[in-house]
Protein backbone atom coordinates (compact mmCIF):
# COMPACT_ATOMS: atom_id res chain seq x y z
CA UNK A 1 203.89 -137.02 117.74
CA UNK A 2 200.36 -135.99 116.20
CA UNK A 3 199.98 -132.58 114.07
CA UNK A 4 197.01 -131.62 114.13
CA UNK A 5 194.43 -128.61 112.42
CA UNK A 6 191.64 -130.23 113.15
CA UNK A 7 189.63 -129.57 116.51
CA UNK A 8 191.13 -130.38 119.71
CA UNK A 9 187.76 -132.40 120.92
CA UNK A 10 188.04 -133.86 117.01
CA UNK A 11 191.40 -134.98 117.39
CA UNK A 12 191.43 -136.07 120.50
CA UNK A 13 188.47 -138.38 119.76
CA UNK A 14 190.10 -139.32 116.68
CA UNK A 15 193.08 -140.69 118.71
CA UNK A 16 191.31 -142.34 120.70
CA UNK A 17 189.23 -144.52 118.86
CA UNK A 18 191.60 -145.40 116.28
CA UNK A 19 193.02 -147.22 119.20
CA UNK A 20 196.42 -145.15 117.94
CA UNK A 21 197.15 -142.63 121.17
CA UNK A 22 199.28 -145.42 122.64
CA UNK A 23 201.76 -144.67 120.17
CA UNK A 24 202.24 -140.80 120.49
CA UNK A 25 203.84 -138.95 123.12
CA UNK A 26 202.58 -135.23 122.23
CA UNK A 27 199.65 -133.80 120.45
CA UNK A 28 200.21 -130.84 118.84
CA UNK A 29 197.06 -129.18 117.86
CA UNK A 30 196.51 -125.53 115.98
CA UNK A 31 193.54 -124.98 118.09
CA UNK A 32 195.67 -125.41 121.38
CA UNK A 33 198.63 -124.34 119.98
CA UNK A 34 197.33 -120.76 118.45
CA UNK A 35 198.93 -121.47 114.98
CA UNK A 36 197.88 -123.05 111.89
CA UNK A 37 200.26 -125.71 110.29
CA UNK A 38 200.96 -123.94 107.25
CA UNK A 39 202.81 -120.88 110.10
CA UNK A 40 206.24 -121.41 110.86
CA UNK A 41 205.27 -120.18 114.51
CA UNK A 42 203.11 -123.66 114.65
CA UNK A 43 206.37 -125.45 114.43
CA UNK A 44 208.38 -123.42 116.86
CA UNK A 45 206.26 -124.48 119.25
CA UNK A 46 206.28 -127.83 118.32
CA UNK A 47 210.32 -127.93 118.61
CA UNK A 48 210.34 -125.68 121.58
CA UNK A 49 208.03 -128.49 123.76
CA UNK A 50 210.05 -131.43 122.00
CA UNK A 51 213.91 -130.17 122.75
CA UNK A 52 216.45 -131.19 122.09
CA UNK A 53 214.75 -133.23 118.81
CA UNK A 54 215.59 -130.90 116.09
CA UNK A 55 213.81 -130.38 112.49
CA UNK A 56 216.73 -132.33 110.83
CA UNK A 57 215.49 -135.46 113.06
CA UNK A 58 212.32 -135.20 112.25
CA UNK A 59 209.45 -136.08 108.93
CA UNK A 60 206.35 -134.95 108.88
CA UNK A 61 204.04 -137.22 106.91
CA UNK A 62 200.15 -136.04 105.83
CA UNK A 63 197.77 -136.58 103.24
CA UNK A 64 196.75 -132.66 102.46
CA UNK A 65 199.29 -130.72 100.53
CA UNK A 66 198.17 -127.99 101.56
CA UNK A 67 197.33 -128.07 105.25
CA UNK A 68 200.03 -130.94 106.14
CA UNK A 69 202.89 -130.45 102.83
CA UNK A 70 203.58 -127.41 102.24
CA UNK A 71 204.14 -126.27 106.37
CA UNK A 72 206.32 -128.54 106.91
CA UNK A 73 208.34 -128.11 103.89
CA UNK A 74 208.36 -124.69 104.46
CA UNK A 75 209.98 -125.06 107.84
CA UNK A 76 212.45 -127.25 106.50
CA UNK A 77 211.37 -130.44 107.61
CA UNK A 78 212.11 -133.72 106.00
CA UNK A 79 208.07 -134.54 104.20
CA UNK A 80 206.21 -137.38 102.93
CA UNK A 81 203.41 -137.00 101.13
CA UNK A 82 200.61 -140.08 101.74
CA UNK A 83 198.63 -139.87 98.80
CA UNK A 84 195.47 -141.59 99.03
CA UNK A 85 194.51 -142.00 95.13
CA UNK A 86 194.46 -138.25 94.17
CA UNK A 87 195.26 -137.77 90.23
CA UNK A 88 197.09 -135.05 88.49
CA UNK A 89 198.62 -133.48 92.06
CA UNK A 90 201.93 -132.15 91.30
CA UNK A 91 204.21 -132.90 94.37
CA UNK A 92 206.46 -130.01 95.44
CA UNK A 93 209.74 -130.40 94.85
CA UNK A 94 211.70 -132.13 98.53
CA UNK A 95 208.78 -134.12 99.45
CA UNK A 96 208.30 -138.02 98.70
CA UNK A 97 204.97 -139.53 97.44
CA UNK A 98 203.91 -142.82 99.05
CA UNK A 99 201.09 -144.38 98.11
CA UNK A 100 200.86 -146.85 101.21
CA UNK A 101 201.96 -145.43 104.73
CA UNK A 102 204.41 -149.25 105.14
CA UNK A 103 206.60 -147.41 102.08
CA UNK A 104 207.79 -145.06 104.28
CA UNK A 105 210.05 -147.03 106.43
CA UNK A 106 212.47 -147.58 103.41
CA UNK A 107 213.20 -143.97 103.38
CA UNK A 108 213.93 -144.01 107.01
């Protein structure tokens, strides 16, 4: 699944031309969905459409701490933080910093 803030037409386009949709059954997008992902009500949603996949089974992984981190943390949900080169970013306590998206699979 995709979490999204960004535009629907954005992300959608996005998707597409990354030549990455193949790979993702739902799109969950704030603009669609009413909520931002920093509200807890953008993830109820989210769990409500994917049931019975619980928060427990799930990781959110994003490259903003605040719009993509902290959300998801918040909810409770496992979080890895893909930091693309940014200095001096303290990362909250609960998440995991990966510096190349391939790192995450040893986690899993």
């Amino acid at each position: 699944c995709t979490a999204s803030n960004a535009p629907t037409v954005q992300n959608k386009t996005r998707l597409r031309f990354s030549g990455l949709k193949k790979y993702f059954t739902h799109e969950f997008v704030s603009e669609e969905i009413g909520f931002a992902k920093t509200d807890p009500r953008f993830f109820d949603v989210c769990f409500k459409t994917l049931s019975p996949i619980e928060k427990e089974e799930t990781v959110m992984i994003g490259d903003s701490l605040t719009a993509d981190v902290a959300g998801a943390v918040n909810y409770g949900i496992k979080t890895f933080w893909f930091n693309r080169g940014e200095l001096g970013k303290t990362v909250p306590a609960g998440v995991t910093e990966v510096k190349k998206l391939v790192d995450i699979e040893k986690f899993l």
